[in-house]
C-alpha atoms as a PDB file:
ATOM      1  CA  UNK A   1      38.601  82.372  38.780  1.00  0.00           C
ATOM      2  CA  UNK A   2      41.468  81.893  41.194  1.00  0.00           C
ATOM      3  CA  UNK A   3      38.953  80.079  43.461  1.00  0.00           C
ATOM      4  CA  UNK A   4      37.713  77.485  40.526  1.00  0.00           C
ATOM      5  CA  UNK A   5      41.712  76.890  39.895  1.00  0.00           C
ATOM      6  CA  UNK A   6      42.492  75.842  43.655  1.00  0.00           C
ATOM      7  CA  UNK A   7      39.459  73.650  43.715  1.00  0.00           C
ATOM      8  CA  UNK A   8      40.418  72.354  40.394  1.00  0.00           C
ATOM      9  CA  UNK A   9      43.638  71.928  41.860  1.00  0.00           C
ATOM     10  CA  UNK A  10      42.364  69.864  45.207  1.00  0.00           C
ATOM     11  CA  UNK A  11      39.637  67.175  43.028  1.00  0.00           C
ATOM     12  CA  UNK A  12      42.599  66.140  40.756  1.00  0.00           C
ATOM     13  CA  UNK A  13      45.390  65.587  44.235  1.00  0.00           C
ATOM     14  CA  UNK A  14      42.029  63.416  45.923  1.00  0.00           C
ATOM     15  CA  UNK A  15      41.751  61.560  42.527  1.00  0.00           C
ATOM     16  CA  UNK A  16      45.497  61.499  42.472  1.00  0.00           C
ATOM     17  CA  UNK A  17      46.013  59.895  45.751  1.00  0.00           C
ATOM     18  CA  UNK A  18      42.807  57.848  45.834  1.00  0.00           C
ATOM     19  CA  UNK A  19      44.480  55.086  44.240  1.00  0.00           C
ATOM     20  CA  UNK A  20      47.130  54.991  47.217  1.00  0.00           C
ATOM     21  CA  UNK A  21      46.688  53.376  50.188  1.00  0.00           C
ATOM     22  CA  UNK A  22      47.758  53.872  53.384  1.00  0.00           C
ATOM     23  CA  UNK A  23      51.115  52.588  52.939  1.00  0.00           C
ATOM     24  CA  UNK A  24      51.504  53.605  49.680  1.00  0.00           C
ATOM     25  CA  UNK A  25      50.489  52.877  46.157  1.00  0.00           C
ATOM     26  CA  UNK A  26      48.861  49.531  45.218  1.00  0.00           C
ATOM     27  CA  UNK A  27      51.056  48.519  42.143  1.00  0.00           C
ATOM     28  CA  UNK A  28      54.295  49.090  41.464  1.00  0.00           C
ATOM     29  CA  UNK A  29      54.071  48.515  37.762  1.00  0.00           C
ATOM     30  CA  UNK A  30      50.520  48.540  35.546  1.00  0.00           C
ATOM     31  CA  UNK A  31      50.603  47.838  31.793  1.00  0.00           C
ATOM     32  CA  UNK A  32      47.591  48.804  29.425  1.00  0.00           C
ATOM     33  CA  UNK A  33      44.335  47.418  29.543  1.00  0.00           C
ATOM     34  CA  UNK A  34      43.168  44.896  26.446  1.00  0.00           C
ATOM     35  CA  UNK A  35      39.942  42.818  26.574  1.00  0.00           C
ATOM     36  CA  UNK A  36      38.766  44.509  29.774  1.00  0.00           C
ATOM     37  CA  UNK A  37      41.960  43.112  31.835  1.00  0.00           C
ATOM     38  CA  UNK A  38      45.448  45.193  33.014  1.00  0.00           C
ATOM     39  CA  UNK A  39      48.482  43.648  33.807  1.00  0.00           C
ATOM     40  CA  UNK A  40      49.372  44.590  37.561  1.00  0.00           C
ATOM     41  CA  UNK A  41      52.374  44.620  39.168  1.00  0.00           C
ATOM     42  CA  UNK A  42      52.180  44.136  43.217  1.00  0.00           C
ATOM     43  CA  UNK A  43      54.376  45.723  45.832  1.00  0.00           C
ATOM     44  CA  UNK A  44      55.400  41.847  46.502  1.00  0.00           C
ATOM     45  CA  UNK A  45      56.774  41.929  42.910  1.00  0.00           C
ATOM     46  CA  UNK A  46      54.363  39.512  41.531  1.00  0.00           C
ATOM     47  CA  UNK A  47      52.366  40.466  38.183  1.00  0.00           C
ATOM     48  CA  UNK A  48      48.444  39.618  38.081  1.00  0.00           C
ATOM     49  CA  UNK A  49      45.058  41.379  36.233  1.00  0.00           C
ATOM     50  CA  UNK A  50      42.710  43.926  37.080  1.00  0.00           C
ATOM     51  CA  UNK A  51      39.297  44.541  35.338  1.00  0.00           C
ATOM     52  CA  UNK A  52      38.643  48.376  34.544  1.00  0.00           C
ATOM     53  CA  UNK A  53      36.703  48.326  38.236  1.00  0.00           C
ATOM     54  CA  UNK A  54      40.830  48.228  39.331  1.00  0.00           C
ATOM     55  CA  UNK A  55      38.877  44.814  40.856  1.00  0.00           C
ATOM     56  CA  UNK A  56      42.036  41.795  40.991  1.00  0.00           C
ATOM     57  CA  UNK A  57      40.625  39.255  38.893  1.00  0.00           C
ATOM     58  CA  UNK A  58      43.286  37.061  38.349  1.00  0.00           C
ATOM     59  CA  UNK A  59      45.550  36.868  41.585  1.00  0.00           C
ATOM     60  CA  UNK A  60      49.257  37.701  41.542  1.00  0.00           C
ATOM     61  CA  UNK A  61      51.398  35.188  41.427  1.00  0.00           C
ATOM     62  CA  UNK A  62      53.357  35.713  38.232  1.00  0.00           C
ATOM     63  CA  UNK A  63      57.153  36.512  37.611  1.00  0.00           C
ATOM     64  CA  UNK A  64      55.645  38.544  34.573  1.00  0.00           C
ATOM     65  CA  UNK A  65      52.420  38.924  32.563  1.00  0.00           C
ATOM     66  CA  UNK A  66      52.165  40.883  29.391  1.00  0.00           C
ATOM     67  CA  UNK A  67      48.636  42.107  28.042  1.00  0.00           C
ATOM     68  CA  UNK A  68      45.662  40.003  26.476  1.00  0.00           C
ATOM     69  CA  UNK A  69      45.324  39.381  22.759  1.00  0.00           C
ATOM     70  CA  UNK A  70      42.600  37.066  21.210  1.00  0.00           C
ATOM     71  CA  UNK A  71      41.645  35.600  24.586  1.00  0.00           C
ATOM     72  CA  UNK A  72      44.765  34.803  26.094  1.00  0.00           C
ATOM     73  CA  UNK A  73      48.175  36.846  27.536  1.00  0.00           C
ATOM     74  CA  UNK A  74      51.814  35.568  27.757  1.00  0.00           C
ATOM     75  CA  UNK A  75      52.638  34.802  31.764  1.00  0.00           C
ATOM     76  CA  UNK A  76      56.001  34.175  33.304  1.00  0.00           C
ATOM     77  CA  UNK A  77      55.891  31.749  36.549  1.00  0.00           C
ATOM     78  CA  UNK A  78      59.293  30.200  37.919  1.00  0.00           C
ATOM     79  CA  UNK A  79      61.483  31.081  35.054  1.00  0.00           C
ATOM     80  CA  UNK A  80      58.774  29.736  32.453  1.00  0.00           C
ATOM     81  CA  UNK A  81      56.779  31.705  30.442  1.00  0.00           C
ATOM     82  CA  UNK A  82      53.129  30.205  28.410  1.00  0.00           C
ATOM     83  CA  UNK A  83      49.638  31.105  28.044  1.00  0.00           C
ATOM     84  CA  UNK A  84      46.940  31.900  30.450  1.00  0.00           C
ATOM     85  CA  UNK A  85      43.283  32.673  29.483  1.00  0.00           C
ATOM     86  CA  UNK A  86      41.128  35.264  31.360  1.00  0.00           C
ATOM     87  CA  UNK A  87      40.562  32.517  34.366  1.00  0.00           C
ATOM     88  CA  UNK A  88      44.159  32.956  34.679  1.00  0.00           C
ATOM     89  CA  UNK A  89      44.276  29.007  34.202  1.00  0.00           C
ATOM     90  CA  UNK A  90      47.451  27.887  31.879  1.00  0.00           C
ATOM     91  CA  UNK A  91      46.851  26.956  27.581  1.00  0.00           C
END
Protein backbone atom coordinates (compact mmCIF):
# COMPACT_ATOMS: atom_id res chain seq x y z
CA UNK A 1 0.00 0.00 0.00
CA UNK A 2 2.76 2.34 1.07
CA UNK A 3 4.53 1.39 -2.21
CA UNK A 4 1.28 2.28 -4.57
CA UNK A 5 1.19 5.79 -2.46
CA UNK A 6 4.95 6.78 -3.32
CA UNK A 7 4.44 5.82 -6.90
CA UNK A 8 1.21 7.62 -6.84
CA UNK A 9 3.09 10.27 -5.38
CA UNK A 10 6.08 10.35 -8.23
CA UNK A 11 3.37 10.10 -11.69
CA UNK A 12 1.48 13.20 -10.34
CA UNK A 13 5.28 15.46 -9.52
CA UNK A 14 6.33 14.12 -13.52
CA UNK A 15 2.81 15.32 -14.65
CA UNK A 16 3.29 18.25 -12.36
CA UNK A 17 6.50 19.43 -13.74
CA UNK A 18 5.99 18.25 -17.32
CA UNK A 19 4.48 21.40 -18.19
CA UNK A 20 7.80 23.29 -17.04
CA UNK A 21 10.56 23.76 -18.98
CA UNK A 22 13.90 24.04 -18.38
CA UNK A 23 13.86 27.48 -17.23
CA UNK A 24 10.77 27.37 -15.75
CA UNK A 25 7.10 27.29 -16.45
CA UNK A 26 5.72 28.22 -19.91
CA UNK A 27 2.93 30.77 -18.90
CA UNK A 28 2.76 32.96 -16.35
CA UNK A 29 -0.96 33.41 -16.42
CA UNK A 30 -3.66 30.81 -18.29
CA UNK A 31 -7.40 31.59 -18.25
CA UNK A 32 -10.11 28.82 -19.04
CA UNK A 33 -10.55 27.17 -22.15
CA UNK A 34 -13.93 28.09 -24.38
CA UNK A 35 -14.40 26.90 -28.00
CA UNK A 36 -11.30 24.70 -27.87
CA UNK A 37 -8.90 27.90 -27.26
CA UNK A 38 -7.10 29.19 -23.66
CA UNK A 39 -5.98 32.45 -23.08
CA UNK A 40 -2.09 32.28 -22.33
CA UNK A 41 -0.07 34.46 -20.67
CA UNK A 42 3.87 34.33 -21.74
CA UNK A 43 6.87 34.84 -19.52
CA UNK A 44 7.43 38.03 -21.97
CA UNK A 45 4.09 39.29 -20.55
CA UNK A 46 2.22 39.06 -23.72
CA UNK A 47 -1.31 37.15 -23.75
CA UNK A 48 -2.03 34.67 -26.82
CA UNK A 49 -4.22 31.07 -27.30
CA UNK A 50 -3.56 27.59 -26.91
CA UNK A 51 -5.73 24.69 -28.30
CA UNK A 52 -6.36 21.82 -25.63
CA UNK A 53 -3.00 20.09 -27.39
CA UNK A 54 -1.33 23.26 -25.06
CA UNK A 55 -0.32 23.80 -29.12
CA UNK A 56 0.07 28.14 -29.52
CA UNK A 57 -2.37 28.81 -32.06
CA UNK A 58 -2.67 32.29 -32.03
CA UNK A 59 0.84 33.92 -31.23
CA UNK A 60 1.39 36.26 -28.28
CA UNK A 61 1.42 39.51 -28.88
CA UNK A 62 -1.42 40.92 -26.81
CA UNK A 63 -1.44 43.39 -23.76
CA UNK A 64 -4.53 41.15 -22.70
CA UNK A 65 -6.95 38.57 -24.12
CA UNK A 66 -9.99 37.36 -22.32
CA UNK A 67 -11.75 33.96 -23.37
CA UNK A 68 -13.86 33.10 -26.62
CA UNK A 69 -17.62 33.50 -26.79
CA UNK A 70 -19.69 32.97 -30.05
CA UNK A 71 -16.59 32.92 -32.24
CA UNK A 72 -14.70 35.72 -31.14
CA UNK A 73 -12.66 36.96 -27.65
CA UNK A 74 -12.00 40.56 -26.41
CA UNK A 75 -7.97 41.40 -27.05
CA UNK A 76 -6.01 44.28 -25.67
CA UNK A 77 -2.98 45.50 -28.07
CA UNK A 78 -1.24 49.00 -27.35
CA UNK A 79 -3.69 50.34 -24.91
CA UNK A 80 -6.74 49.29 -27.26
CA UNK A 81 -8.88 46.64 -26.69
CA UNK A 82 -11.51 44.92 -29.83
CA UNK A 83 -12.31 41.68 -31.25
CA UNK A 84 -10.27 38.93 -32.64
CA UNK A 85 -11.70 35.68 -34.18
CA UNK A 86 -9.99 32.25 -33.77
CA UNK A 87 -7.28 33.34 -36.67
CA UNK A 88 -6.43 35.81 -34.14
CA UNK A 89 -7.14 38.43 -37.05
CA UNK A 90 -9.05 41.76 -35.62
CA UNK A 91 -13.44 42.19 -36.11
Amino acid sequence: MFRKSIVAALAISLVTLSGCGPNGPKYQNVRSFSEGLAPVQTTNGKWGYINEKQYIVIHPRFDDAKEFQNGRAAAKLNGKWGFINKRGEWL
